[in-house]
C-alpha atoms as a PDB file:
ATOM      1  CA  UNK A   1     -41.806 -11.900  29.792  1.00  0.00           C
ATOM      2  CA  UNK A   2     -41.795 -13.252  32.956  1.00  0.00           C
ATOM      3  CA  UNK A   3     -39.852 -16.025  34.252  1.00  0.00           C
ATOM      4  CA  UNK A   4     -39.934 -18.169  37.367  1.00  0.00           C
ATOM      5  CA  UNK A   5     -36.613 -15.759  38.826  1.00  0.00           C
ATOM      6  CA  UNK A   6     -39.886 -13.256  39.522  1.00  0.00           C
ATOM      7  CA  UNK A   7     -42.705 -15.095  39.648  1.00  0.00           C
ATOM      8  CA  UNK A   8     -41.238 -17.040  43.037  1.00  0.00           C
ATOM      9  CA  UNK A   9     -40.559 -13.556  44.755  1.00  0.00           C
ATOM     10  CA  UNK A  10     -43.365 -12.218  44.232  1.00  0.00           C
ATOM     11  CA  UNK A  11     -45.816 -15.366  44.822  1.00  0.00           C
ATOM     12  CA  UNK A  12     -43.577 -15.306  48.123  1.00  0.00           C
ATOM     13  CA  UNK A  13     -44.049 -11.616  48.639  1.00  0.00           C
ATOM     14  CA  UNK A  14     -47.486 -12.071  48.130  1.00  0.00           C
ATOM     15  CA  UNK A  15     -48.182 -14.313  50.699  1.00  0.00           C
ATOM     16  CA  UNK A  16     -46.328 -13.128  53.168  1.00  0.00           C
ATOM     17  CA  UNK A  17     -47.650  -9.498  52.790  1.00  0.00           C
ATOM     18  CA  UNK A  18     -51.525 -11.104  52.785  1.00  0.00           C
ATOM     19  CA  UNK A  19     -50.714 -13.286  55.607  1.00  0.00           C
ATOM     20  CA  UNK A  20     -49.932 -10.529  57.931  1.00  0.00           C
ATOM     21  CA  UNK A  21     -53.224 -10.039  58.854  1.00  0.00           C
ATOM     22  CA  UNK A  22     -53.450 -13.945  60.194  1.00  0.00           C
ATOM     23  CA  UNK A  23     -49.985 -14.675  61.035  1.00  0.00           C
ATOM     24  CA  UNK A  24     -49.842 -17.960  61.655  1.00  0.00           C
ATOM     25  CA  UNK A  25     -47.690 -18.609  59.004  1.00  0.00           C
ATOM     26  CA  UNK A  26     -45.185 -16.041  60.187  1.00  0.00           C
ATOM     27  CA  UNK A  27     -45.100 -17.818  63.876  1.00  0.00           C
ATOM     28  CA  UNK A  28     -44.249 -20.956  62.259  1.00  0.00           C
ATOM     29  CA  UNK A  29     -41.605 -19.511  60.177  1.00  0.00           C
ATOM     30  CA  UNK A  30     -39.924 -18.194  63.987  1.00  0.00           C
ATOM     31  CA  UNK A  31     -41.138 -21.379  65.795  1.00  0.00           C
ATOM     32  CA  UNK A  32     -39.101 -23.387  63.137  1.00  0.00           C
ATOM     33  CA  UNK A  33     -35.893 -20.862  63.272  1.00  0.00           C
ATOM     34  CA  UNK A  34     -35.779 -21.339  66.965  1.00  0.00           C
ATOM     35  CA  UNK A  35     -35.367 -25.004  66.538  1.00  0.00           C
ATOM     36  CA  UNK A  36     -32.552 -24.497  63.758  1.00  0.00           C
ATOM     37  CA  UNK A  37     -31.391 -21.901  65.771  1.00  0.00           C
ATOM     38  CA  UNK A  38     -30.516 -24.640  68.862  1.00  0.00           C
ATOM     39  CA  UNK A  39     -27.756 -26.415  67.872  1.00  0.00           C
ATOM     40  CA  UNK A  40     -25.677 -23.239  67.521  1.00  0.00           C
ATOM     41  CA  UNK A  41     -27.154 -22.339  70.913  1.00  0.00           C
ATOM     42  CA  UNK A  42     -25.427 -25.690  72.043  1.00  0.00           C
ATOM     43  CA  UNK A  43     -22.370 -25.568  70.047  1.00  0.00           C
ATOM     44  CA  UNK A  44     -21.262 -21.860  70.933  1.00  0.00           C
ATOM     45  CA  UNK A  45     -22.503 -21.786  74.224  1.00  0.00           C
ATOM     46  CA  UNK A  46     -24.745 -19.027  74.237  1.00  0.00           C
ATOM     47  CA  UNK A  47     -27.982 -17.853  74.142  1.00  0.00           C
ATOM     48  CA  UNK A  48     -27.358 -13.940  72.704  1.00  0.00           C
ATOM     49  CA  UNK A  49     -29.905 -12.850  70.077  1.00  0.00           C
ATOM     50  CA  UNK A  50     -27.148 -10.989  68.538  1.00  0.00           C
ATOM     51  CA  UNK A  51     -25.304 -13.975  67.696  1.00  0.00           C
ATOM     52  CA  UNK A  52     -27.968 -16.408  66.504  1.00  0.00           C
ATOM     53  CA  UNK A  53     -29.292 -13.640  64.692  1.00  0.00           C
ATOM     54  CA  UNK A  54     -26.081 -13.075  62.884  1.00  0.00           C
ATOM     55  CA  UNK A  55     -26.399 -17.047  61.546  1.00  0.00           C
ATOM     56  CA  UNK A  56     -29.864 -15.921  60.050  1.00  0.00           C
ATOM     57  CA  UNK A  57     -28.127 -13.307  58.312  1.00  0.00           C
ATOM     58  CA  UNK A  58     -24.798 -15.545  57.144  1.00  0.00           C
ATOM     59  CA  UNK A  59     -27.729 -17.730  56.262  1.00  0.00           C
ATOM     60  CA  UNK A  60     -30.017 -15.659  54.315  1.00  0.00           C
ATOM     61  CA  UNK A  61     -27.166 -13.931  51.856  1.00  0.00           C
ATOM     62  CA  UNK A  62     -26.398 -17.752  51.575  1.00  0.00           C
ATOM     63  CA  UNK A  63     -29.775 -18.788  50.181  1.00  0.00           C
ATOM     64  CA  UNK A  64     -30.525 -15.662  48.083  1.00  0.00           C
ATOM     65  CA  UNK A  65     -26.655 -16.814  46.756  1.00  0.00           C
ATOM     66  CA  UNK A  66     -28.188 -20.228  46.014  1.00  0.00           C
ATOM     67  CA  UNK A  67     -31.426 -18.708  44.057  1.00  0.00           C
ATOM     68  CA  UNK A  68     -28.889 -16.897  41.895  1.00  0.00           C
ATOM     69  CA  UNK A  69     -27.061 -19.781  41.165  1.00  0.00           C
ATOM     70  CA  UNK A  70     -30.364 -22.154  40.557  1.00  0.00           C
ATOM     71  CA  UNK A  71     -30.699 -23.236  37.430  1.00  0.00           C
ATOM     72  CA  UNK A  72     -34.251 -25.315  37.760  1.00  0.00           C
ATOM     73  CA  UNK A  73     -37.386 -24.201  38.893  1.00  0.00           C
ATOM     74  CA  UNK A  74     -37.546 -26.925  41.721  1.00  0.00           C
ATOM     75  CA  UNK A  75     -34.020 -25.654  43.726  1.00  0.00           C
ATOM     76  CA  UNK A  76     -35.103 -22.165  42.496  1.00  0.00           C
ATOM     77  CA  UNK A  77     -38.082 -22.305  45.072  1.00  0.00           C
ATOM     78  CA  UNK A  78     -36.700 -24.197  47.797  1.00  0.00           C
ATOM     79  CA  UNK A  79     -33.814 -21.810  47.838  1.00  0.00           C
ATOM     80  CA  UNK A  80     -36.463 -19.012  47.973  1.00  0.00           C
ATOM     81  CA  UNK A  81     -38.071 -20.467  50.837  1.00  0.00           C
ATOM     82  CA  UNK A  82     -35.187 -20.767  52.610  1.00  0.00           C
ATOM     83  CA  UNK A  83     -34.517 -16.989  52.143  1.00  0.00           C
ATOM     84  CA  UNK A  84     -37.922 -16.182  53.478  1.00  0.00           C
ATOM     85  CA  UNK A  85     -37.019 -18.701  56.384  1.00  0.00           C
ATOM     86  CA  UNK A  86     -33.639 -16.811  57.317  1.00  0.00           C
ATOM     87  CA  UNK A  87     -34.794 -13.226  56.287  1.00  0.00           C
ATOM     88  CA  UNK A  88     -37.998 -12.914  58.457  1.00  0.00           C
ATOM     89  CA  UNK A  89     -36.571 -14.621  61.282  1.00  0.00           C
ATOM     90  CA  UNK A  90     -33.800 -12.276  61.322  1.00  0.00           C
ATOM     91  CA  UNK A  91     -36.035  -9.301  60.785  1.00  0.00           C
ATOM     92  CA  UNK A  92     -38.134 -10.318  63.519  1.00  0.00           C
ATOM     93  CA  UNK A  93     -35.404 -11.249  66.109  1.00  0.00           C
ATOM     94  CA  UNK A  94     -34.109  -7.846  65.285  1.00  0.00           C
ATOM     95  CA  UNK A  95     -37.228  -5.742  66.286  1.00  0.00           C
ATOM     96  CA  UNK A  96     -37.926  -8.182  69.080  1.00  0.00           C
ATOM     97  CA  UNK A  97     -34.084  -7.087  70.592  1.00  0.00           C
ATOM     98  CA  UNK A  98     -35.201  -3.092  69.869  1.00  0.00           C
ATOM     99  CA  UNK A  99     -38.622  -3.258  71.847  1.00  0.00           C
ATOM    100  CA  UNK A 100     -40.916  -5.378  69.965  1.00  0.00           C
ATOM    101  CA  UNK A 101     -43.194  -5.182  66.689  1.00  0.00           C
ATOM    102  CA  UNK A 102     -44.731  -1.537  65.621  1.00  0.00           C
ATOM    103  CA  UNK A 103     -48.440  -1.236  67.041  1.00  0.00           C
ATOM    104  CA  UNK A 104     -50.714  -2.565  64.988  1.00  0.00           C
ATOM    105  CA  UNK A 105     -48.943  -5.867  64.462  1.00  0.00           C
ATOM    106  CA  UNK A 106     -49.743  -6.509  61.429  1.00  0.00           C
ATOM    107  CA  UNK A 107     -48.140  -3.607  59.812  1.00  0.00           C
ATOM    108  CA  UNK A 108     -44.927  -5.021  61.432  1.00  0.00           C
ATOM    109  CA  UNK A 109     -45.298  -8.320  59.487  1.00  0.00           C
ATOM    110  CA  UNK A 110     -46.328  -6.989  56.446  1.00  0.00           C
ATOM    111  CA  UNK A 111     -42.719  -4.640  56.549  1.00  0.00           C
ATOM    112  CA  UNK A 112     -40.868  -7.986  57.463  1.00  0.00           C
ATOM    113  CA  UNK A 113     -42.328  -9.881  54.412  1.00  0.00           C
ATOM    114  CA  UNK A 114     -42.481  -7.439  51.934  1.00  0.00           C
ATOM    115  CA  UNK A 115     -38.003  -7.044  53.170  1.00  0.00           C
ATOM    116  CA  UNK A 116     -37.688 -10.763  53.634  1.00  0.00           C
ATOM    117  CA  UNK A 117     -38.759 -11.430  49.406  1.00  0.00           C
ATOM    118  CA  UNK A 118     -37.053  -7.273  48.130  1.00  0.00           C
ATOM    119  CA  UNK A 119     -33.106  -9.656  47.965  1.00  0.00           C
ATOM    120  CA  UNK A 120     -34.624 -12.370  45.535  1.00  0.00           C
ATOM    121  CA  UNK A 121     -37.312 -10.097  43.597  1.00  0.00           C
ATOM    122  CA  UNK A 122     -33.899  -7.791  42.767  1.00  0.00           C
ATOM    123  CA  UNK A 123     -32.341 -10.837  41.804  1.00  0.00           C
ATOM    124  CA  UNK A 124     -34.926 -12.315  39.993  1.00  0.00           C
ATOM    125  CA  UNK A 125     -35.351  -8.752  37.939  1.00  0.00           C
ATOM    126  CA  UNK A 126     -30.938  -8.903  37.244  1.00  0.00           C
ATOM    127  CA  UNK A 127     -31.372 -12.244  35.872  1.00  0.00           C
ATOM    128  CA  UNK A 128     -34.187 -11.876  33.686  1.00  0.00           C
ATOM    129  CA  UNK A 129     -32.309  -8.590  31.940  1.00  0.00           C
ATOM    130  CA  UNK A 130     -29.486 -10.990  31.775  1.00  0.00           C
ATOM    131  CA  UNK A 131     -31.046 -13.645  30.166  1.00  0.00           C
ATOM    132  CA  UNK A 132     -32.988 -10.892  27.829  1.00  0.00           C
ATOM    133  CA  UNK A 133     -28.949  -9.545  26.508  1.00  0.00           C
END
């Protein structure tokens, strides 16, 4: 049977992946990064993608952390949203420092959603064969 530690993923995964083909959500996932991204701009003085890229990261394990924890549907999916915040930000900063997106675009953005949801769908699966024990 499955629970909401799945259903969220892949709902998520879903999206994303159908989305690629009229990104717009994707461009306001990186528009809204950049602005969280400016006060550790400000506060550390720099403006290296490494760096702020390495937040999204701390900040992604973070929020896939918090889905594990979760205990209710509601923090369940707003930690899961957070992940796919952090995640395809970072996935897209990265490929932006190595040259830019693979040509078509789309097939870039599908790759960075289907990676940004993999972390909580493998959670989701572990804690449903918990909860099955």
């Amino acid at each position: 049977m499955k629970t909401e530690n799945t259903i969220i993923p892949l709902v998520l995964m879903g999206i994303l992946v159908l989305g690629s083909f009229a990104p717009v959500l994707q461009i306001i996932l990186v528009y809204g990064n950049v602005i969280y991204l400016y006060p550790f701009e400000t506060i550390f003085g720099t403006d290296d993608l490494k760096v702020l890229n390495f937040i999204n990261l701390i900040s992604g394990i973070l929020t896939v952390y918090g889905f594990y924890k979760a205990k209710k549907t509601g923090f369940k999916l707003i930690w899961a949203i957070l992940t796919v915040f952090f995640f395809n930000a970072f996935l897209n900063f990265m490929w932006d420092e190595n040259g830019g997106d693979p040509n078509p675009y789309f097939i870039g953005i599908m790759i960075s959603g289907f990676l940004t949801t993999l972390p909580l769908v493998i959670i989701g699966f572990l804690k449903e064969k918990r909860i099955r024990k």
